[in-house]
N, C-alpha and C. Protein backbone atom coordinates (compact mmCIF):
# COMPACT_ATOMS: atom_id res chain seq x y z
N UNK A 1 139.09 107.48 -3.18
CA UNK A 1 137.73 107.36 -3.68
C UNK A 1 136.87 108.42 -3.02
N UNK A 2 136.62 109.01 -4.11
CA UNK A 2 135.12 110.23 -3.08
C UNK A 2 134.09 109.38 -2.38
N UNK A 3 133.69 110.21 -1.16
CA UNK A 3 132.59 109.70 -1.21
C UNK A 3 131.13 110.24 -1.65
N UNK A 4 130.28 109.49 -1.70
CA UNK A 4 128.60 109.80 -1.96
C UNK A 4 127.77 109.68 -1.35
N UNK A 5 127.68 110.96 -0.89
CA UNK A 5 126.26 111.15 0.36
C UNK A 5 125.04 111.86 -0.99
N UNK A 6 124.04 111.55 -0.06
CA UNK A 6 122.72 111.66 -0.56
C UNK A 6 122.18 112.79 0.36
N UNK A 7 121.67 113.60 -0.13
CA UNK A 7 121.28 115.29 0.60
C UNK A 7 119.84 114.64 1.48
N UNK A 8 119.17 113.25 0.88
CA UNK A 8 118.34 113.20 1.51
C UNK A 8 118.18 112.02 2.80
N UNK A 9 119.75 111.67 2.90
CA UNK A 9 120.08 111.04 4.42
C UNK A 9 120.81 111.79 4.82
N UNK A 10 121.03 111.26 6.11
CA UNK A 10 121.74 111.99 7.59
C UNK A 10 123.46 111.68 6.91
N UNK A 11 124.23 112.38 7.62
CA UNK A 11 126.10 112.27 7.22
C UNK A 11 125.97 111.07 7.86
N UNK A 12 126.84 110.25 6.99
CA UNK A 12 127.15 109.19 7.74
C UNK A 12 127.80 109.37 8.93
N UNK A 13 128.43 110.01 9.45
CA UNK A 13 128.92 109.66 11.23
C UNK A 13 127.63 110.21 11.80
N UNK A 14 126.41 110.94 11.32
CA UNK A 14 125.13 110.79 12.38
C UNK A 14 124.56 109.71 12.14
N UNK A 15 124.66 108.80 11.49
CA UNK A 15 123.43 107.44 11.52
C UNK A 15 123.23 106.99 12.52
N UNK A 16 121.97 106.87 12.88
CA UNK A 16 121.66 105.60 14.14
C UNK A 16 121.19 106.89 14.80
N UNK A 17 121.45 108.43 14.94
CA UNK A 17 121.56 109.58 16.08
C UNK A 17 120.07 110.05 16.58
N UNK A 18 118.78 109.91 15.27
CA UNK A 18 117.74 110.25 14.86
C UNK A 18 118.41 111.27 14.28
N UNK A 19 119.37 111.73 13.12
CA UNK A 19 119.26 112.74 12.34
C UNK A 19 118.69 113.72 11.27
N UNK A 20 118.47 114.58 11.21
CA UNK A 20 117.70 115.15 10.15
C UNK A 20 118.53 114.92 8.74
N UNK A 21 118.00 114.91 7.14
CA UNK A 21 118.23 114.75 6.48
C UNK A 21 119.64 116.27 6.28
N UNK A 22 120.72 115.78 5.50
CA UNK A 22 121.72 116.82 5.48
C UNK A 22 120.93 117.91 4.65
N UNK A 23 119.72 117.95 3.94
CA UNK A 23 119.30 118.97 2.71
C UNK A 23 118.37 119.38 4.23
N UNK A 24 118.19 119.44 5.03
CA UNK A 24 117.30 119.83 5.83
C UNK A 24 118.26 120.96 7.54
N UNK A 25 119.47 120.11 7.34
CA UNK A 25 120.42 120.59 7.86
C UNK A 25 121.87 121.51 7.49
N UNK A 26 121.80 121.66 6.12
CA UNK A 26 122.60 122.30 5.54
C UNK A 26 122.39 124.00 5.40
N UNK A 27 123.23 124.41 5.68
CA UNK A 27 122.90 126.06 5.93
C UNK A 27 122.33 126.54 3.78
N UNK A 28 121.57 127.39 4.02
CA UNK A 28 121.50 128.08 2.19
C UNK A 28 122.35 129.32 2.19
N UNK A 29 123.32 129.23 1.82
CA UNK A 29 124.11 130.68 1.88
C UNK A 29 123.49 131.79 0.75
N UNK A 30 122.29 131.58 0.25
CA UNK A 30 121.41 132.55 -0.40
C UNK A 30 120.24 132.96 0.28
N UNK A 31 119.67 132.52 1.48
CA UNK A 31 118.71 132.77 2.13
C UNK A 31 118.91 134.09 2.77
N UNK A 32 118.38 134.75 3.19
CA UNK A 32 118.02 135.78 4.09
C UNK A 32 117.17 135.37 5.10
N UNK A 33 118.01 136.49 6.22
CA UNK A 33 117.80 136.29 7.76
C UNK A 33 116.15 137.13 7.58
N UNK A 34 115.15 136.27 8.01
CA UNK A 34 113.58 137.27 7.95
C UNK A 34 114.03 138.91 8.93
N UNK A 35 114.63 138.64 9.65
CA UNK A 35 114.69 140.10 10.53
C UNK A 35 115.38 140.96 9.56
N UNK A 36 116.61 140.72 8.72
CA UNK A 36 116.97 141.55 8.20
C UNK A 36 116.66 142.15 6.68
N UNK A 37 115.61 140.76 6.49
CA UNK A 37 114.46 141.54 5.26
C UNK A 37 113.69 142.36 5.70
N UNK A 38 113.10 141.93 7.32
CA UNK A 38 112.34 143.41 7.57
C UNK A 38 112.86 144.47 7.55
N UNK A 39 114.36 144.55 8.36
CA UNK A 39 114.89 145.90 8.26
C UNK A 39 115.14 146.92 6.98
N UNK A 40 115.38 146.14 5.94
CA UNK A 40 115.44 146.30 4.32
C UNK A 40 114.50 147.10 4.00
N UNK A 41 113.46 146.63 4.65
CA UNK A 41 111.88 147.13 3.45
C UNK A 41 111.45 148.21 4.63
N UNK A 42 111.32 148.39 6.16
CA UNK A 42 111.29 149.29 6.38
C UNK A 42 111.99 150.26 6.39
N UNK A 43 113.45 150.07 5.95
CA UNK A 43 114.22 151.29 5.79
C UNK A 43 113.87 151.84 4.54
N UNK A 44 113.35 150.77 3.71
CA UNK A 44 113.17 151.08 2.05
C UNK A 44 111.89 152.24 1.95
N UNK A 45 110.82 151.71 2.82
CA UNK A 45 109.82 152.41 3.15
C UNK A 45 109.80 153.79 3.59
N UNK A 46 111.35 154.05 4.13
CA UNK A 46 111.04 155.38 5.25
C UNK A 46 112.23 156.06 4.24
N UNK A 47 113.05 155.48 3.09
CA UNK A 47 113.36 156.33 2.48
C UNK A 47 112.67 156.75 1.67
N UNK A 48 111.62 156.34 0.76
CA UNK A 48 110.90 156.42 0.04
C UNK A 48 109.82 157.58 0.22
N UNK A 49 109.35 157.17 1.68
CA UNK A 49 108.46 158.29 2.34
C UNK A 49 108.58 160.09 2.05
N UNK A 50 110.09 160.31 2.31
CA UNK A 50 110.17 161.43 2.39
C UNK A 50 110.86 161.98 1.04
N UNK A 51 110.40 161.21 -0.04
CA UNK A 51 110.77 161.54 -1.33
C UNK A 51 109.81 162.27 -2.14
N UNK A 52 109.66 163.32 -2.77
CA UNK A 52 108.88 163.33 -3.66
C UNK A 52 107.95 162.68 -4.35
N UNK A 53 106.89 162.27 -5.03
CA UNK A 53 106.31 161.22 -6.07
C UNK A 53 107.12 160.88 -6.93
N UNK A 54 107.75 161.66 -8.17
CA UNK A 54 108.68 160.95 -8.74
C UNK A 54 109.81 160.77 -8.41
N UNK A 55 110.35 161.37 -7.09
CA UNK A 55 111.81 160.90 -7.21
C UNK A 55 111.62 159.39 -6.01
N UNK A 56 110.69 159.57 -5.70
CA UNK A 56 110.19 157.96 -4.99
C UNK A 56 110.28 157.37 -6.28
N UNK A 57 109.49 157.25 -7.27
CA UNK A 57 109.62 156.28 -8.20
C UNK A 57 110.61 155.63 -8.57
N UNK A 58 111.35 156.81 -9.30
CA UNK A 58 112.56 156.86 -10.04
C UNK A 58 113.61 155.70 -9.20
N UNK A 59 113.83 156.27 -7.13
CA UNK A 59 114.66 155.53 -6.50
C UNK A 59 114.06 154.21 -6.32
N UNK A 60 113.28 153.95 -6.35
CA UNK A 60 112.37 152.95 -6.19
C UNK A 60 112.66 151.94 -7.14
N UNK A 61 112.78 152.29 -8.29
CA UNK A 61 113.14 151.15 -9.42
C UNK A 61 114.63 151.14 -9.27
N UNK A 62 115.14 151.94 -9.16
CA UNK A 62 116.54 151.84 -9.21
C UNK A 62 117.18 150.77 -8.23
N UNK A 63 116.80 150.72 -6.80
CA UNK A 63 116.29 149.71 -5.73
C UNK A 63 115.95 148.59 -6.32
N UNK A 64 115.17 148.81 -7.21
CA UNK A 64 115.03 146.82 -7.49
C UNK A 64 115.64 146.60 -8.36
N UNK A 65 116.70 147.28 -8.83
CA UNK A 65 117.50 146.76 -9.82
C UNK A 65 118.16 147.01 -11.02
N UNK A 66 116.66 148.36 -11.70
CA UNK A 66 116.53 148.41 -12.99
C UNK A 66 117.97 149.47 -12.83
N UNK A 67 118.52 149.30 -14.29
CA UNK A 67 119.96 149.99 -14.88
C UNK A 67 119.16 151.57 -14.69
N UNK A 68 120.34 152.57 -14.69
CA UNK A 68 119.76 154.00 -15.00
C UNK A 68 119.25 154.14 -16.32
N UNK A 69 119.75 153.45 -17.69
CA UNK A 69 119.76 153.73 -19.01
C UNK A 69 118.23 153.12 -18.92
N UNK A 70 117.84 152.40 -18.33
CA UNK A 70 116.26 151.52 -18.56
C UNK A 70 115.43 152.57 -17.91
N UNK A 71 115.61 152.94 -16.69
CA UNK A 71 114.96 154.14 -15.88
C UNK A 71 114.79 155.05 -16.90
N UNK A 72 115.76 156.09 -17.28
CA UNK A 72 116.07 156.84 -18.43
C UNK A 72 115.33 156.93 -19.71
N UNK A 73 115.46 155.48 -20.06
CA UNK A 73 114.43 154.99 -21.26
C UNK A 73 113.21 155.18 -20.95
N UNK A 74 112.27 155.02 -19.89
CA UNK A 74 110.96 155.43 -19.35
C UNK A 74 110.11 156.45 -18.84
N UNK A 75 111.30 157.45 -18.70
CA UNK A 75 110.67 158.64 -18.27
C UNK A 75 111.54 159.70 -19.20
N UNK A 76 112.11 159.22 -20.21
CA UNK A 76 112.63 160.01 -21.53
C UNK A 76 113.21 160.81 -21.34
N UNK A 77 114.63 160.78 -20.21
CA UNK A 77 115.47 161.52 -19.82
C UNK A 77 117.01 160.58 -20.56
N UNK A 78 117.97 161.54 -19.78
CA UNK A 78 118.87 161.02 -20.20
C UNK A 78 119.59 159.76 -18.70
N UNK A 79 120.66 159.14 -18.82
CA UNK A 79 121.13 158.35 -18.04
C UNK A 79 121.86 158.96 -16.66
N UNK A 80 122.40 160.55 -17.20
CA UNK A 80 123.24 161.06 -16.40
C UNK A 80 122.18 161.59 -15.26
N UNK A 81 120.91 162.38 -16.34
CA UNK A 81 119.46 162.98 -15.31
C UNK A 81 119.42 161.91 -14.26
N UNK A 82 119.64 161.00 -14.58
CA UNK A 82 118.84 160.01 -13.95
C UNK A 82 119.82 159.68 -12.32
N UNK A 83 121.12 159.61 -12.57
CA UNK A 83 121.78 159.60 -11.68
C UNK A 83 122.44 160.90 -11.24
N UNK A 84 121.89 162.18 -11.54
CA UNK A 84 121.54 163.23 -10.86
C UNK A 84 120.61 163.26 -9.91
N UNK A 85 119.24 162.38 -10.45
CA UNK A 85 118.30 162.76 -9.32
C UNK A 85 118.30 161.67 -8.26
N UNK A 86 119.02 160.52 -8.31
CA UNK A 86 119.48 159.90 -7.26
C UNK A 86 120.25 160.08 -6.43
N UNK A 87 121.57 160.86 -6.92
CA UNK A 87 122.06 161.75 -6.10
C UNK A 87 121.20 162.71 -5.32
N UNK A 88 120.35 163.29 -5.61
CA UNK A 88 119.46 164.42 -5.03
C UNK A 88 118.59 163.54 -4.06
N UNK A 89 118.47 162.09 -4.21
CA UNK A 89 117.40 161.41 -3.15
C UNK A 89 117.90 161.10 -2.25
N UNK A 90 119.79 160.80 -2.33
CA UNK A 90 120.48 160.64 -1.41
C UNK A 90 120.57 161.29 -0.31
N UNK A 91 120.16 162.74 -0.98
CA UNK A 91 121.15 163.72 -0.14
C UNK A 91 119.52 164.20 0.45
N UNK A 92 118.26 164.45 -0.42
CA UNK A 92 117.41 164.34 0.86
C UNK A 92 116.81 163.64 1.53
N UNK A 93 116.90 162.28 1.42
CA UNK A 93 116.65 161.13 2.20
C UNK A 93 117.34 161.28 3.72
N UNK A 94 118.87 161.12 3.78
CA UNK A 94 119.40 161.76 4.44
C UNK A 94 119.24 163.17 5.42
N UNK A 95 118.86 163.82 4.83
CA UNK A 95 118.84 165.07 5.54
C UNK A 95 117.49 164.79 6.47
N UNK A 96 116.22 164.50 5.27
CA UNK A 96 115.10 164.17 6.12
C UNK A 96 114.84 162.93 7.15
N UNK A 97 115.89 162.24 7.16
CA UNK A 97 115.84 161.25 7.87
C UNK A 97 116.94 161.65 9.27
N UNK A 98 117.70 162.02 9.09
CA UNK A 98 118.98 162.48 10.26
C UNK A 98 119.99 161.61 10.01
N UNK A 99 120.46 161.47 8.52
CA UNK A 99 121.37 160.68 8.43
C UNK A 99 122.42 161.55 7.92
N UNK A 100 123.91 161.27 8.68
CA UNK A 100 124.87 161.93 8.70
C UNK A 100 125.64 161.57 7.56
């Protein structure tokens, strides 16, 4: 027989312990560590910095997600331009930053 715990009591072998509820004690394996969102956005920041205006943009959306063909679609290039000039942000992001 399974058993049935409730996320909003303690596991049963903590009862009686003062336990926290298991939904209160259960790890979120989708959460992010706050330190390593900061590190994210200031690295995001200091690549960005030493980009051009549009090729900041361009990497910038690409960063949050958007496909090259959607990028592409917006600034009325083609898909390949598009991951040409990301290549090109790579390589001076890098350089201007001291990354090997």
């Amino acid at each position: 027989e399974a058993a049935q715990w409730s996320l909003d009591q303690p596991a049963p072998e903590l009862k009686g312990i003062d336990a926290a509820p298991l939904v209160e004690v259960l790890a979120d394996d989708r959460a992010t560590d706050p330190a390593d969102e900061l590190e994210r956005k200031e690295r995001r920041a200091a690549v960005l910095a030493v980009l051009p205006p549009r090729l900041a943009e361009i990497t910038a959306l690409y960063m949050d997600g958007l496909p090259k063909a959607e990028i592409a679609r917006m600034y009325g290039i083609s898909r390949e331009r598009v991951g040409q000039l990301l290549a090109r942000a790579v390589v001076k992001a890098r350089r201007e930053l001291g990354i090997k």
